[in-house]
Each structure stands twice: as C-alpha cells, then as structure tokens.
N, C-alpha and C. Protein backbone atom coordinates (compact mmCIF):
# COMPACT_ATOMS: atom_id res chain seq x y z
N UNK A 1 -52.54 49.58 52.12
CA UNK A 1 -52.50 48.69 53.25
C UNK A 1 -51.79 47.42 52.82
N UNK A 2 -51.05 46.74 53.73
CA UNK A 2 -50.29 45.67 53.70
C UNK A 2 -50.42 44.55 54.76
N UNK A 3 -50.00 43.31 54.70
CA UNK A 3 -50.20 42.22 55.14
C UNK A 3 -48.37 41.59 55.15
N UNK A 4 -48.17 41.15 56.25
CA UNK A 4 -46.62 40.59 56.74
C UNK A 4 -47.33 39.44 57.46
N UNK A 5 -47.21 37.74 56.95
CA UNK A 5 -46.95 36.75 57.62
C UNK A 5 -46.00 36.00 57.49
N UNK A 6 -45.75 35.22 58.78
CA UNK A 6 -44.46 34.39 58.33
C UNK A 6 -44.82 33.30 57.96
N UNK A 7 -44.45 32.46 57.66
CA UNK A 7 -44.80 30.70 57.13
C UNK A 7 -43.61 30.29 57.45
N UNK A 8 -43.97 28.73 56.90
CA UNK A 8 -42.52 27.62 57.62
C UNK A 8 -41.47 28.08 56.29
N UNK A 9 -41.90 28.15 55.00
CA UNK A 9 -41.09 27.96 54.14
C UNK A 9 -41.20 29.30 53.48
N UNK A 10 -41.40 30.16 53.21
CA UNK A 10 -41.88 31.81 53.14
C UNK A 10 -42.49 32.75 53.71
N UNK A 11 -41.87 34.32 53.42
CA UNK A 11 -42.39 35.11 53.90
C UNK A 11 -43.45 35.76 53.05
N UNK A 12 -45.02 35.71 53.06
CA UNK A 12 -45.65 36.41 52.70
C UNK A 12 -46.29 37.40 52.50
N UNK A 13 -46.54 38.50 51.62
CA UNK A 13 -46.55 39.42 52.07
C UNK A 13 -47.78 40.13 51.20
N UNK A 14 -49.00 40.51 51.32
CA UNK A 14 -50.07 40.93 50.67
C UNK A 14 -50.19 42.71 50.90
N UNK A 15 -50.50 42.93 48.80
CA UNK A 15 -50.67 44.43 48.97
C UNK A 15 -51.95 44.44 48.55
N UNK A 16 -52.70 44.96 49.62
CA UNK A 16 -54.04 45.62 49.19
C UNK A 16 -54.26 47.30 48.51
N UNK A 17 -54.93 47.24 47.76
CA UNK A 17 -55.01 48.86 47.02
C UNK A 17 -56.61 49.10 47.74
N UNK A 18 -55.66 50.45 48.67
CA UNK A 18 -56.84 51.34 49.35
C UNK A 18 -57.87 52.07 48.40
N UNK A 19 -56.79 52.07 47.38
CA UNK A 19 -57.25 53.19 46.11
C UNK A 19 -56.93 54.64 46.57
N UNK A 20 -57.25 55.71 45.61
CA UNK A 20 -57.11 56.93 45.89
C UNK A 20 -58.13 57.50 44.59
N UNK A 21 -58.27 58.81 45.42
CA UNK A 21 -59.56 59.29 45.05
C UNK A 21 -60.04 59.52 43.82
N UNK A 22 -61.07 58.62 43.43
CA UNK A 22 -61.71 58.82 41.82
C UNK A 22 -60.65 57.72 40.82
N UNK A 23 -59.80 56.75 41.63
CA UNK A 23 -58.95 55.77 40.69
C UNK A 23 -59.30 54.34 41.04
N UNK A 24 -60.15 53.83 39.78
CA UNK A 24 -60.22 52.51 40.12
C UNK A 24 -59.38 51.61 41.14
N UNK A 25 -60.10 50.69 41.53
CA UNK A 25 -59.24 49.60 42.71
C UNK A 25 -58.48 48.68 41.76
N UNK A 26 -57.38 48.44 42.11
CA UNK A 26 -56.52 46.70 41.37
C UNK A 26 -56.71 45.85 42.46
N UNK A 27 -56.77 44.53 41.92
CA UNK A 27 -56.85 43.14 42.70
C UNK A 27 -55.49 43.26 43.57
N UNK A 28 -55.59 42.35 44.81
CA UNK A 28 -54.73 42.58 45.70
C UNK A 28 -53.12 41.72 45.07
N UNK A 29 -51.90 42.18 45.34
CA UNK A 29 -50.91 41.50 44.96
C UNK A 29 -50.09 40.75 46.48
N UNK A 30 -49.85 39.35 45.65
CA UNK A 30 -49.43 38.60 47.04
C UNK A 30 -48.09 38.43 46.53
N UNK A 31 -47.01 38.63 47.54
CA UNK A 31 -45.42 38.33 47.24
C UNK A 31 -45.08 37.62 48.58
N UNK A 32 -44.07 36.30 47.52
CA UNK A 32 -43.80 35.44 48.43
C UNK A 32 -41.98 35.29 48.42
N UNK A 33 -41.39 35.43 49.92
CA UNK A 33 -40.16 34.96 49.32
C UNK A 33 -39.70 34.38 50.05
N UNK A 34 -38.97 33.44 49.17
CA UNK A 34 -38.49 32.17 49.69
C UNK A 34 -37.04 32.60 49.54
N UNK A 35 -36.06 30.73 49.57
CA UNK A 35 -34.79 31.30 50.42
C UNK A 35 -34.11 31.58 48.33
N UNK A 36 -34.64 31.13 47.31
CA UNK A 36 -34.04 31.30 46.24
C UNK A 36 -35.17 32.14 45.32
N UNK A 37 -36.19 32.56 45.68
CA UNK A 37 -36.69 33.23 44.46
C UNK A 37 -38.11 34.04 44.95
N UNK A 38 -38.35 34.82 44.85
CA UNK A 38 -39.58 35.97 45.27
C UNK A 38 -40.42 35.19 43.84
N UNK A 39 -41.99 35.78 44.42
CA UNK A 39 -42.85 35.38 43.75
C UNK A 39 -44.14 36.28 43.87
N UNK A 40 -44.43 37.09 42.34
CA UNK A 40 -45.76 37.92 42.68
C UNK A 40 -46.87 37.37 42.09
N UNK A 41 -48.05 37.39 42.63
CA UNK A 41 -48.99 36.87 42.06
C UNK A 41 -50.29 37.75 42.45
N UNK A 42 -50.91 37.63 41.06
CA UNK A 42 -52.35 39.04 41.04
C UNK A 42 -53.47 37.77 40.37
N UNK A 43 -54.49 38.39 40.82
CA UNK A 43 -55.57 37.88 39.86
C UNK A 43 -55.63 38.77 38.62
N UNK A 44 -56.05 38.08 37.71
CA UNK A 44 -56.56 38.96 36.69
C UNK A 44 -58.21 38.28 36.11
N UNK A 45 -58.57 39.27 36.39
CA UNK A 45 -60.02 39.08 36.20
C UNK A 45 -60.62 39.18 34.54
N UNK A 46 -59.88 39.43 33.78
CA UNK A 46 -59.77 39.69 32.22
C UNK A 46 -59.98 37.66 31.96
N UNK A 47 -59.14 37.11 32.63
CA UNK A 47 -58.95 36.09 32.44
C UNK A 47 -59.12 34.57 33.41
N UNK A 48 -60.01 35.48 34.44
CA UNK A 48 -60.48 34.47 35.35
C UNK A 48 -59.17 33.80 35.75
N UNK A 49 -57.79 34.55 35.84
CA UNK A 49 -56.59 33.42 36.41
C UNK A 49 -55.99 34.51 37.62
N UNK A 50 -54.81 33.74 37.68
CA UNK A 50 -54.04 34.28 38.70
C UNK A 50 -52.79 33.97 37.58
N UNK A 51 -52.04 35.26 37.70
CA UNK A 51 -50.77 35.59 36.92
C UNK A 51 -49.61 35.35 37.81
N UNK A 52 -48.62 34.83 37.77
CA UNK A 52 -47.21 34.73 38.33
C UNK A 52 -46.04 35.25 37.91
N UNK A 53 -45.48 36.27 38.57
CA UNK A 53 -44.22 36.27 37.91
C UNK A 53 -43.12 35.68 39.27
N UNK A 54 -41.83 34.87 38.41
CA UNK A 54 -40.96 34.30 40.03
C UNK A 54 -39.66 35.50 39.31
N UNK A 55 -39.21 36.23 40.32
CA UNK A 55 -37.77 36.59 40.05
C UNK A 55 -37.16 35.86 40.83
N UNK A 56 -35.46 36.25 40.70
CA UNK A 56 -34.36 35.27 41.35
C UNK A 56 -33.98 36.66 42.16
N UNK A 57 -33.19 35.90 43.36
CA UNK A 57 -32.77 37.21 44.08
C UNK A 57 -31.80 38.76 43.61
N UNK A 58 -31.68 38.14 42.27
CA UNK A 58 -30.21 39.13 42.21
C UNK A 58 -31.61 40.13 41.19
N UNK A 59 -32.43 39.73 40.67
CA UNK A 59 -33.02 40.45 40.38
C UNK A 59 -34.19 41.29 40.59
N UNK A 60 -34.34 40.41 42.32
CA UNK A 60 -35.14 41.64 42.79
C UNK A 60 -33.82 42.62 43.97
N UNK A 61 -33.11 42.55 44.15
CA UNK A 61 -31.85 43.57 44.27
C UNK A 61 -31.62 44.39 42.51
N UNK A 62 -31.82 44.44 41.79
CA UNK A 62 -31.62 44.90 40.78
C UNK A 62 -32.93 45.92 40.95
N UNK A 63 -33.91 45.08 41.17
CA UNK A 63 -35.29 46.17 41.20
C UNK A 63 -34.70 47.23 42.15
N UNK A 64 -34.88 47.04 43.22
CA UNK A 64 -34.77 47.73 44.75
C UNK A 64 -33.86 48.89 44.32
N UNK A 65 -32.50 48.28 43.57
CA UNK A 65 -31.57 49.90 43.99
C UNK A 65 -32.02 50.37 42.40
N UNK A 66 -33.12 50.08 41.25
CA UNK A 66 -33.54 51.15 40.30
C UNK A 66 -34.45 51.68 40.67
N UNK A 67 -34.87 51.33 41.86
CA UNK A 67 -36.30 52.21 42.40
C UNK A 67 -35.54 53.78 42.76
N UNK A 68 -34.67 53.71 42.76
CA UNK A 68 -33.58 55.13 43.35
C UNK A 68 -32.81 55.51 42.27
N UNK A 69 -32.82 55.20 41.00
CA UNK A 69 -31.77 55.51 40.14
C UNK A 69 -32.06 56.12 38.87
N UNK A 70 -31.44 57.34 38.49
CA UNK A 70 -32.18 57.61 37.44
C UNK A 70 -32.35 56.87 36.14
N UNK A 71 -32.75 57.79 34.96
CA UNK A 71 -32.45 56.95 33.92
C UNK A 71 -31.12 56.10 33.56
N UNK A 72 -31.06 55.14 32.81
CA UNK A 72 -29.83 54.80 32.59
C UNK A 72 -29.50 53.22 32.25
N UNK A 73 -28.15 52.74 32.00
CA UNK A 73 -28.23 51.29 32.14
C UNK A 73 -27.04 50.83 33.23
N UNK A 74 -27.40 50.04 34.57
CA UNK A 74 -26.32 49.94 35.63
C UNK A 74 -26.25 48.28 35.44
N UNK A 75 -25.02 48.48 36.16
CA UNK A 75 -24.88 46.76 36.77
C UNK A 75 -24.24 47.05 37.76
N UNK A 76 -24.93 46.44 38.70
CA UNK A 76 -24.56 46.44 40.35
C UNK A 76 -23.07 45.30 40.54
N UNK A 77 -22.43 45.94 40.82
CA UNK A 77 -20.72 45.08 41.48
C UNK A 77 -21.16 44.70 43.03
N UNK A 78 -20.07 43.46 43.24
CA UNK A 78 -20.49 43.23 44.86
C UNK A 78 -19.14 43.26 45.13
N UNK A 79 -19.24 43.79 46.62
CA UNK A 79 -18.42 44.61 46.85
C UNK A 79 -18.14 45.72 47.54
C-alpha cells in the first residue's frame, strides 16, 4: 500500500509494507521529491533514528532504467 500527497514544495510519497505471508513487517518508507533531489527516509528502530538517504535526479533516473536492465555496467546518453 501507498500514499501520494502533494505539498507546496514536494511531492510525497509513503510506502507502507502490507507484508506477505509469514515475512516480517519493515517500517514504512517516506520519499520526497523536490525540484533538485528525491529523498528516502525509514525509521530504524535498531537505533531509535530515522535514516536519510538524498539522491540527485540523474541518479534516481539511473535507478529507474536498472530496475529493467540486466547485469552489467551502463551509462545512460541524453538524447
């Protein structure tokens, strides 16, 4: 299950884990993106925090088209 709001200055976007059967639950992940940099953030309960990672856009386009690609090493051309 998922969560889509808009805000003035980001789009937020929360993943909840339904779980699946007999597999522990993970804390929910919130991604935020703004007009220069996406942002994921989890709790981690190991450590009583909340973890951040910020990518830049070219590297969550880098994610997106290896979610489809096999093994290997690419660099995306624009173009």
């Amino acid at each position: 299950m998922f969560t889509i709001e808009h805000e003035f200055d980001a789009t937020l976007i929360t993943l909840v884990d339904d779980g699946e059967a007999g597999q522990p639950l993970q804390e929910d992940v919130s991604i935020a993106a703004f007009a220069e940099c996406i942002t994921v953030t989890q709790y981690d309960p190991r450590t009583d925090r909340e973890q951040v990672i910020t990518l830049s856009l070219a590297q969550v386009r880098d994610l997106a088209a290896a979610l489809d690609l096999p093994e290997g090493v690419y660099r995306l051309e624009k173009g």
